[in-house]
Protein backbone atom coordinates (compact mmCIF):
# COMPACT_ATOMS: atom_id res chain seq x y z
CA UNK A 1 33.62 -14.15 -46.91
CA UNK A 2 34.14 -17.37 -44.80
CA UNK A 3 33.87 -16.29 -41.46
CA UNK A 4 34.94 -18.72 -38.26
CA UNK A 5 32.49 -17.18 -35.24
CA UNK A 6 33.92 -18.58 -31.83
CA UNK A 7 32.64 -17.87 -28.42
CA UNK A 8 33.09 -19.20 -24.77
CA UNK A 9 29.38 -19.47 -23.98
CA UNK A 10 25.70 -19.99 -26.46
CA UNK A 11 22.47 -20.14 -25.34
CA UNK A 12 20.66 -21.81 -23.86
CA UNK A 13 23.16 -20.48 -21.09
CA UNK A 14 22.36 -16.56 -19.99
CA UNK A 15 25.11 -14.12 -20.86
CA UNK A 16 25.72 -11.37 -23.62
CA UNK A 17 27.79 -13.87 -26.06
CA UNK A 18 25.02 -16.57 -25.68
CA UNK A 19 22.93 -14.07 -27.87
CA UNK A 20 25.26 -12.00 -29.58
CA UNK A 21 26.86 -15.02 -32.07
CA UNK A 22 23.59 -16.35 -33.13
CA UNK A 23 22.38 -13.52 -33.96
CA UNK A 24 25.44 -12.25 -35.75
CA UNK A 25 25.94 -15.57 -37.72
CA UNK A 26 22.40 -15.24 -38.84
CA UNK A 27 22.48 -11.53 -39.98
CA UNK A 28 25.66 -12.81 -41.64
CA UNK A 29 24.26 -15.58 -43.49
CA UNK A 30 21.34 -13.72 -44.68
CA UNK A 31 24.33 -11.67 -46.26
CA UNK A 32 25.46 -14.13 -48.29
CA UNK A 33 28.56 -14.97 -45.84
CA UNK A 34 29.53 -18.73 -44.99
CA UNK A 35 29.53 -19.11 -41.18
CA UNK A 36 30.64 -21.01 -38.55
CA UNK A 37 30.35 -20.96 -34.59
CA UNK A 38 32.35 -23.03 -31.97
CA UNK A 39 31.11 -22.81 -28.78
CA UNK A 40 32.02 -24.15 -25.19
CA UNK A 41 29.20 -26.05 -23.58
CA UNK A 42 27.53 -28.29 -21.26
CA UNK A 43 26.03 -30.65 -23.58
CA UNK A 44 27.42 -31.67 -27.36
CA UNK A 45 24.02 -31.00 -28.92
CA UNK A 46 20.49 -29.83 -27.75
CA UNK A 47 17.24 -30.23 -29.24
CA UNK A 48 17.12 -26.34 -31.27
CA UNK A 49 20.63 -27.11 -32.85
CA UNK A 50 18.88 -28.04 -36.20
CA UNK A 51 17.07 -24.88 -36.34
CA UNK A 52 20.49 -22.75 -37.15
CA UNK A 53 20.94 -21.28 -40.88
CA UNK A 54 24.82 -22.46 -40.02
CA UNK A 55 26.64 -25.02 -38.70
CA UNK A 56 27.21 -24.82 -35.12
CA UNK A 57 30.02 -27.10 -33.05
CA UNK A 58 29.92 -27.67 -29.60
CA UNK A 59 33.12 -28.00 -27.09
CA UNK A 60 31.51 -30.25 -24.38
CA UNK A 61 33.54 -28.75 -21.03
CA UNK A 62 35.57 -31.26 -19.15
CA UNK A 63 38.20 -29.37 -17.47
CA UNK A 64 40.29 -26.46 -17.90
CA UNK A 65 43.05 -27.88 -19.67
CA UNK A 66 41.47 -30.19 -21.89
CA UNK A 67 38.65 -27.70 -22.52
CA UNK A 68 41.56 -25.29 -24.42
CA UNK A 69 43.23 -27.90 -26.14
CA UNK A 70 39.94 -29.59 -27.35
CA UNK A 71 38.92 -26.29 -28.52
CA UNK A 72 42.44 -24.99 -29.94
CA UNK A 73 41.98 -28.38 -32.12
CA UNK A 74 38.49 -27.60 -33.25
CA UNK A 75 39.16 -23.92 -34.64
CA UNK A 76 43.12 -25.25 -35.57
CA UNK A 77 41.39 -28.05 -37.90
CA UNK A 78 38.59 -25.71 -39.03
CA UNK A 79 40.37 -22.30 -40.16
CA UNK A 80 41.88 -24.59 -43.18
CA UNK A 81 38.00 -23.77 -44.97
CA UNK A 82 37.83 -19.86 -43.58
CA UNK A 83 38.90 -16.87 -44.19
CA UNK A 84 39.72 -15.52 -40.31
CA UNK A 85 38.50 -15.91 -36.98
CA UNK A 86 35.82 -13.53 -35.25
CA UNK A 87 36.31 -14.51 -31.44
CA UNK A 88 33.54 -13.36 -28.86
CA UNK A 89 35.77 -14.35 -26.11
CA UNK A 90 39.20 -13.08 -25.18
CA UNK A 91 40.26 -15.97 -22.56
CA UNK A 92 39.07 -19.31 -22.39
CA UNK A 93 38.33 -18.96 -26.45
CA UNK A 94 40.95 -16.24 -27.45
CA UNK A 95 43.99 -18.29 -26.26
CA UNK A 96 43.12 -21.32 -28.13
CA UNK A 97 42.15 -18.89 -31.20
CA UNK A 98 45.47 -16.93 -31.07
CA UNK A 99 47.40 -19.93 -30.88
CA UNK A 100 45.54 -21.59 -33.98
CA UNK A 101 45.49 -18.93 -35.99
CA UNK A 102 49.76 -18.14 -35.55
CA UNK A 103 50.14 -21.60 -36.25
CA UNK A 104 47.86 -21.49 -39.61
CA UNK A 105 48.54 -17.70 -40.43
CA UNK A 106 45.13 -16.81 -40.34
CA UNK A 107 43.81 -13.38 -38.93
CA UNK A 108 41.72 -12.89 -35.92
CA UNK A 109 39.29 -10.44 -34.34
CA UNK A 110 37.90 -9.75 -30.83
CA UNK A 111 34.93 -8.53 -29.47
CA UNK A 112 35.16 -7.48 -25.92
CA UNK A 113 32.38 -6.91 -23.79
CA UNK A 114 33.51 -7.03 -19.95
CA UNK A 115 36.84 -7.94 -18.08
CA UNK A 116 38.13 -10.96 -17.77
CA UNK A 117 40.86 -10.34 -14.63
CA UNK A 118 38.01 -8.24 -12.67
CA UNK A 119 35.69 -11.11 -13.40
CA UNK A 120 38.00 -13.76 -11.72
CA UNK A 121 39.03 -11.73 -8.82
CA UNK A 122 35.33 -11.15 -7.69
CA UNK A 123 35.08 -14.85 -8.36
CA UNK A 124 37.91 -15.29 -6.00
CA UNK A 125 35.65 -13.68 -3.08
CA UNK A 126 37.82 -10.70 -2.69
CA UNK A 127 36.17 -7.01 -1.40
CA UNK A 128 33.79 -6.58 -4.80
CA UNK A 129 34.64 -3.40 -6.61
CA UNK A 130 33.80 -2.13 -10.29
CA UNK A 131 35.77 -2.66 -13.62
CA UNK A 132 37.07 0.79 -13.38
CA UNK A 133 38.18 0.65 -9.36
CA UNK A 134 40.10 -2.80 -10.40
CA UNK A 135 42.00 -0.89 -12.73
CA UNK A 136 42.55 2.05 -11.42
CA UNK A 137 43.52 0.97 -7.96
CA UNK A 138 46.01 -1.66 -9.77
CA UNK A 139 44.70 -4.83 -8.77
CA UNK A 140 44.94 -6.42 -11.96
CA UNK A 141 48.56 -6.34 -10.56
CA UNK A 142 48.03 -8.93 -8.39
CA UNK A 143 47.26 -10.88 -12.06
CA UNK A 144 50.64 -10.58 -13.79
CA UNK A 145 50.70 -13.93 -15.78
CA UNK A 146 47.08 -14.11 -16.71
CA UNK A 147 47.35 -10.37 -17.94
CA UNK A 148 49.90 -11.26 -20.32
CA UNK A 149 48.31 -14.33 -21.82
CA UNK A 150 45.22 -11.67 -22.51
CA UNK A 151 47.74 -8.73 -23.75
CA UNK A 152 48.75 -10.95 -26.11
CA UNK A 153 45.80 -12.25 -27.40
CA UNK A 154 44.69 -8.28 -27.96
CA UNK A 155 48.00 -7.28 -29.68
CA UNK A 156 47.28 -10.84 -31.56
CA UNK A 157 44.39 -9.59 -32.87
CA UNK A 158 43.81 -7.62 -36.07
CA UNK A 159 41.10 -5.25 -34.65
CA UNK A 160 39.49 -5.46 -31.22
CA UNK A 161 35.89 -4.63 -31.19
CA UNK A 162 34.55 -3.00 -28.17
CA UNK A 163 30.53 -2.34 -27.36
CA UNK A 164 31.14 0.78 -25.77
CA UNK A 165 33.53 3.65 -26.48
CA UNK A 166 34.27 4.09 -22.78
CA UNK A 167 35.35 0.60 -22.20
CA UNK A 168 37.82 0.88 -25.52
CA UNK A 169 39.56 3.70 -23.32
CA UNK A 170 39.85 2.15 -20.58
CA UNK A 171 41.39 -0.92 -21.76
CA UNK A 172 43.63 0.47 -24.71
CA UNK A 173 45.54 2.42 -21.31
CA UNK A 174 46.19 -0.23 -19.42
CA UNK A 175 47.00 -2.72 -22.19
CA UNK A 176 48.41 -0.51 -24.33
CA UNK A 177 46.23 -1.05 -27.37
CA UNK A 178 46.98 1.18 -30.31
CA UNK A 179 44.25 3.37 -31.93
CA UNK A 180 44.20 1.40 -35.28
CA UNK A 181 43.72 -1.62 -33.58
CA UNK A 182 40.23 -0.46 -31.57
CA UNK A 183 36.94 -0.19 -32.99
CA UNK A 184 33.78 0.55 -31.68
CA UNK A 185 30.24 -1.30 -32.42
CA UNK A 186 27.27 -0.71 -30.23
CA UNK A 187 25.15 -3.10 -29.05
CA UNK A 188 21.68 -3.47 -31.50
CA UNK A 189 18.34 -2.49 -29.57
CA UNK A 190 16.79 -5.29 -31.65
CA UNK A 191 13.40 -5.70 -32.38
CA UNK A 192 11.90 -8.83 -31.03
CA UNK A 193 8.73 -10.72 -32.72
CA UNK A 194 6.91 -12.04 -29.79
CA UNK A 195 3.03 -13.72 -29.87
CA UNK A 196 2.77 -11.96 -26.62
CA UNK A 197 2.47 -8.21 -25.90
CA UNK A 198 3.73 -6.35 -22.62
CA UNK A 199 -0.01 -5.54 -20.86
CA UNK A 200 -0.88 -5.17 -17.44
CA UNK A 201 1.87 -5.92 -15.09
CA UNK A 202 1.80 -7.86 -12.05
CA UNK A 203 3.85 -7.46 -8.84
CA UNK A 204 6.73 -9.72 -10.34
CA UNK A 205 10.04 -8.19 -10.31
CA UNK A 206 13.03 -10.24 -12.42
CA UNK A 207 16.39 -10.72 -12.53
CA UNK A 208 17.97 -12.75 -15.70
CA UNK A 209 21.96 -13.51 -15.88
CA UNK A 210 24.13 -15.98 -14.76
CA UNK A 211 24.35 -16.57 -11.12
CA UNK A 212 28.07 -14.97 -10.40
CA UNK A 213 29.80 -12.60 -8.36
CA UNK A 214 29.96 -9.91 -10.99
CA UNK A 215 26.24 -9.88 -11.21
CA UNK A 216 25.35 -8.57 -7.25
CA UNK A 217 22.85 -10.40 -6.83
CA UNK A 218 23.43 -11.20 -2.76
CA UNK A 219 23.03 -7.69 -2.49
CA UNK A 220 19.86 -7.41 -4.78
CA UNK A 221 18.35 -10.33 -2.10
CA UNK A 222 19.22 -8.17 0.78
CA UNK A 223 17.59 -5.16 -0.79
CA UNK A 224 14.69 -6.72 -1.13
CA UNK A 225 14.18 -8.61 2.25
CA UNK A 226 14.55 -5.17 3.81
CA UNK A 227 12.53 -3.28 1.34
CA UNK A 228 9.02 -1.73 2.63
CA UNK A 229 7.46 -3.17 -0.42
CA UNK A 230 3.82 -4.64 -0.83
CA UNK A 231 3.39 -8.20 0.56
CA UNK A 232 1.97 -8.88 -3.31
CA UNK A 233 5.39 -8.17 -4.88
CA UNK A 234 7.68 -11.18 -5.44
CA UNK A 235 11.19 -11.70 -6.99
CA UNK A 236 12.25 -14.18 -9.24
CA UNK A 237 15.91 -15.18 -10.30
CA UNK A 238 16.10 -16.62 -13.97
CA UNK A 239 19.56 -18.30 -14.65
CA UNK A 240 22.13 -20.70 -13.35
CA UNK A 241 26.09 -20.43 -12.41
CA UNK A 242 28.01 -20.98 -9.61
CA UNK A 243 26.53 -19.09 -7.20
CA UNK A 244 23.40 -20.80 -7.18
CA UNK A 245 23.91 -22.97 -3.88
CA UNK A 246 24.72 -19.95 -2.55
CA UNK A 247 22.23 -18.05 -3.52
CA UNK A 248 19.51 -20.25 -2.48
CA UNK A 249 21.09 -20.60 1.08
CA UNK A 250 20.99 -16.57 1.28
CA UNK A 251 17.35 -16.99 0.46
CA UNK A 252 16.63 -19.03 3.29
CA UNK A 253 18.90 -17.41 5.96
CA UNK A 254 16.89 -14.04 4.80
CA UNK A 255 13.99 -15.68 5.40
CA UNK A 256 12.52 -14.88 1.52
CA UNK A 257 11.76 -18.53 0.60
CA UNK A 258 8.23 -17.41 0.09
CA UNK A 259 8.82 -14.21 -2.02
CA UNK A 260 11.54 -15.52 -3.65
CA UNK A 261 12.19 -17.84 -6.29
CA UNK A 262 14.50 -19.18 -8.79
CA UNK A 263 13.85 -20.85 -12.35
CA UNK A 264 16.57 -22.21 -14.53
CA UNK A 265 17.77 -20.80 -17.66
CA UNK A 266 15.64 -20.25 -20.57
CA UNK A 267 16.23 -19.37 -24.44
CA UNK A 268 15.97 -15.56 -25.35
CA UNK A 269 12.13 -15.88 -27.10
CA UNK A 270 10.91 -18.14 -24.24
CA UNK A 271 12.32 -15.84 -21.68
CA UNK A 272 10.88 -12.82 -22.69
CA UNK A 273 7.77 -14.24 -23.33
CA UNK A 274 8.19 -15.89 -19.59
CA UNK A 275 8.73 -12.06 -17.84
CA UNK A 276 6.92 -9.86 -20.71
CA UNK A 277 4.33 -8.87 -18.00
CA UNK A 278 6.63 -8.77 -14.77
CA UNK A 279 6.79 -5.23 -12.98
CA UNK A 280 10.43 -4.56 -14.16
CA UNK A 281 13.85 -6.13 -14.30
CA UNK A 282 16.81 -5.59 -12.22
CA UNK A 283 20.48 -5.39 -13.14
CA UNK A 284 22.57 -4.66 -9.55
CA UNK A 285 25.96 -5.75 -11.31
CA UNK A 286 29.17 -4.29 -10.07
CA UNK A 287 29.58 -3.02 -13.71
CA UNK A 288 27.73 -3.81 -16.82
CA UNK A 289 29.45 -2.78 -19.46
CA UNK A 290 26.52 -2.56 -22.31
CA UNK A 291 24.34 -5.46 -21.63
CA UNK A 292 22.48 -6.96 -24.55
CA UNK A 293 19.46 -7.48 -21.96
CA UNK A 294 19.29 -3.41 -21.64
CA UNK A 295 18.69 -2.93 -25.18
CA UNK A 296 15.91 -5.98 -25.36
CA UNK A 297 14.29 -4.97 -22.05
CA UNK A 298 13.39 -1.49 -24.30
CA UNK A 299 12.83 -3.17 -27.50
CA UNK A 300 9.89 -4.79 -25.28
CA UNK A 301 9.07 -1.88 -23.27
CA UNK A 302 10.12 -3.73 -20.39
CA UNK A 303 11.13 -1.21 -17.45
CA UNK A 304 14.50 -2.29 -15.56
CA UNK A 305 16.73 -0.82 -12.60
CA UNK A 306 19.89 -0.58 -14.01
CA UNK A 307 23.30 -0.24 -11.68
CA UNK A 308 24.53 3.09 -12.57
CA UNK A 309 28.18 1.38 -13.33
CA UNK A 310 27.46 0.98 -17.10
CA UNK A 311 29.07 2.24 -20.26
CA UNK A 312 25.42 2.55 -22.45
CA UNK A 313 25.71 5.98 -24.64
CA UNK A 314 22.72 6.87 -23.42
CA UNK A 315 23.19 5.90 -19.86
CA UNK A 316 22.06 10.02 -19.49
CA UNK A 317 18.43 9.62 -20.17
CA UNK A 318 17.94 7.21 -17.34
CA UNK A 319 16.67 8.77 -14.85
CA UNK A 320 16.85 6.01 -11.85
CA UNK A 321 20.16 4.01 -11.34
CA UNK A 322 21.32 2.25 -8.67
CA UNK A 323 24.68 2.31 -6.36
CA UNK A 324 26.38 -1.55 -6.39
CA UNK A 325 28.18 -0.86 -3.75
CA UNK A 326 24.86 0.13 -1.52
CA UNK A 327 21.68 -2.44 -0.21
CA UNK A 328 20.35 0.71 0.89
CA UNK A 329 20.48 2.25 -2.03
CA UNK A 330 19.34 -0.29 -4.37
CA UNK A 331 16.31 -0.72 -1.82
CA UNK A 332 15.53 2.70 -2.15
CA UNK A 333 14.96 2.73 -5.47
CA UNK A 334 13.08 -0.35 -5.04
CA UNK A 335 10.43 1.50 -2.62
CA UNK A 336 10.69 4.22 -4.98
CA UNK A 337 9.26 2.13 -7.45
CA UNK A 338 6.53 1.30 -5.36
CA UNK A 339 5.31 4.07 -6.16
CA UNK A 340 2.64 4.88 -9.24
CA UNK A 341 4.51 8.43 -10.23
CA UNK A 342 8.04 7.11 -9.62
CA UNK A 343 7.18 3.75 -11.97
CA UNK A 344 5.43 5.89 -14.86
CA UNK A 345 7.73 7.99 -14.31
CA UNK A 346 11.09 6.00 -15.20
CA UNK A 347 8.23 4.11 -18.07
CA UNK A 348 7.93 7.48 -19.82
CA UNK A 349 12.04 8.64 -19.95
CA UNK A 350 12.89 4.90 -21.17
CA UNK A 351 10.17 4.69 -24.06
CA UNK A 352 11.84 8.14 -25.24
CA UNK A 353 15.73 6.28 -25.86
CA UNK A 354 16.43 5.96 -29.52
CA UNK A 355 16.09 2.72 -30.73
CA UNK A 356 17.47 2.92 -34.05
CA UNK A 357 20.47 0.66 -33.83
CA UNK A 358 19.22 -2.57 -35.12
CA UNK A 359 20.73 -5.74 -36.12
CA UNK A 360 20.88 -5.39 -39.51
CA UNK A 361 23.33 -2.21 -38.41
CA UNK A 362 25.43 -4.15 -36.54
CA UNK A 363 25.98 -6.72 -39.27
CA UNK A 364 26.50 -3.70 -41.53
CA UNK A 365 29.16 -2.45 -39.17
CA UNK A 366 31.03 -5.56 -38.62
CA UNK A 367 30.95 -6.28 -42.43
CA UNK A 368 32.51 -2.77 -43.17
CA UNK A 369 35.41 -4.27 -40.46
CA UNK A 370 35.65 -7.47 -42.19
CA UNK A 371 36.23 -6.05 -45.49
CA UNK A 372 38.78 -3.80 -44.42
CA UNK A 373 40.93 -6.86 -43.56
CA UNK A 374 41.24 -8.11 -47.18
CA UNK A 375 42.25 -4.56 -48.75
């Protein structure tokens, strides 16, 4: 199969797509598929580029408008040499890919990970709730053309992939997505080959993500500065977005410039060996649907504090989750932590998740999809 992989964000930026189609167009390769990605990004080429089994394009982003036409003519000129279009973005690449692919009567697929409308009205600084409030309370209302274009992009689509079952309900209501259009693939807990090996760790706790609204991460600062935690323990944000000036003026009116820090974004392998040894991760999103960095954190034994508004399948077997909506709560848990029972505590139940779901599954599982197109 010729397979055209497109997606609104690759690394080096942070994000679940930034991992997700490199890893997928290399488990594809190794197949024996011919692959593609087209990507969005800051730069038109970085250093690693070469190091891809497949060819990789680059949108450099100048501006909204240009950014979709510049990209609509990238995957309009490329689908003449592939077979259909495997989009990792429903919005800023799923427009462009819908349009392109009606125009050259090509198929398309989606994979959809979060939501799009929710994500843009926390953006707009309105009162932060989760994906399932937004819905549920009808403010995706308040979104009437925007909700169309993405409607139409899903009923566009030959199958729409969703990483979690629960999140394929919840959108197939409100958008009206019939069953034969929905399938479900899980997110891989992939095993990573690092030089370095999770040993003692040291007071450092980590956050890793882009620097938006959806992510909590004001409220993760505020936790902390009120905290009872040991003078030792530090915090260190690893990422970039947006919210960065803002961030970094939270830091200082909290007074945490000294326990706090921020580092910019880094590749997944020099990440992970950057926090192997750090105390444990925190995820304070609003809602995360099923976030690659969940299922690497255990592949490394790395323990995390996960918001409890998540869609994992085995979101049971963790025994400490935190309330987004709450500083208290998420500072809490953080004391909790503090202490030696509590931390080998939530150490024990998360070595004991099944990690059985590897890559070469999910490559298996999208392949089965992909074939069933050209019966």
């Amino acid at each position: 199969m010729r397979i055209l992989i497109t997606t609104g964000i690759y690394e080096p930026e942070a994000g679940g797509p930034a991992i997700y189609a490199p890893e997928l167009a290399r488990g594809l390769v190794r197949a024996g598929h011919t692959v593609k990605v087209i990507t969005y990004s800051d730069k038109a080429e970085y250093d690693f580029d070469s190091e891809y089994s497949f060819p990789l394009m680059r949108i450099v982003r100048k501006g909204k408008l240009l950014n979709y036409f510049n990209f609509f003519r990238a995957v309009f000129r490329e689908l003449r040499h592939y077979d259909f279009v495997y989009s990792l973005d429903w919005v800023s690449a799923g427009v462009p890919v819908n349009l392109a692919c009606s125009m050259r009567k090509k198929p398309y697929l989606l994979r959809v990970g979060g939501g799009y409308i929710w994500e843009k009205y926390l953006q707009q600084g309105k009162e932060p709730v989760t994906l399932q409030e937004f819905y549920k309370k009808g403010l995706y209302k308040k979104y009437p053309l925007l909700f169309s274009f993405i409607k139409n992009v899903f009923l566009g689509a030959e199958k729409i992939v969703f990483n979690a079952g629960e999140l394929g309900e919840l959108l197939s209501q409100y958008y009206s997505l019939p069953k034969e259009k929905v399938a479900i693939i899980e997110n891989p807990v992939p095993e990573l080959s690092l030089e370095v090996r999770r040993s003692t760790p040291s007071d450092e706790i980590i956050f890793a993500g882009r620097f938006i609204v959806m992510k909590n991460i004001e409220s993760l600062l505020e936790a902390f500065k009120k905290a009872g935690l040991s003078k030792e323990t530090t915090l260190t944000l690893i990422g970039s977005g947006p919210r960065e000036f803002q961030l970094r003026a939270l830091i200082g009116e909290l007074g945490i410039e000294g326990r706090v820090k921020i580092e910019p974004s880094m590749r997944r392998e020099e990440l992970y060996k950057r926090i192997i040894n750090c105390k444990y991760a925190v995820i304070p999103s609003w809602t995360d649907i099923a976030p690659n960095q969940v299922s690497e954190l255990l592949s490394l034994g790395i323990p995390f504090l996960l918001t409890r508004e998540n869609y994992l399948s085995f979101k049971d077997s963790i025994p400490l989750m935190i309330d987004p909506h709450s500083v208290s709560d998420i500072q809490e848990k953080m004391e909790r932590l503090e202490k030696k029972s509590e931390y080998e505590k939530l150490n024990k139940a998360l070595e004991s998740i099944p990690s059985s779901h590897s890559w070469d599954d999910v490559v298996k599982e999208h392949l089965t999809l992909f074939t069933s197109l050209q019966q």
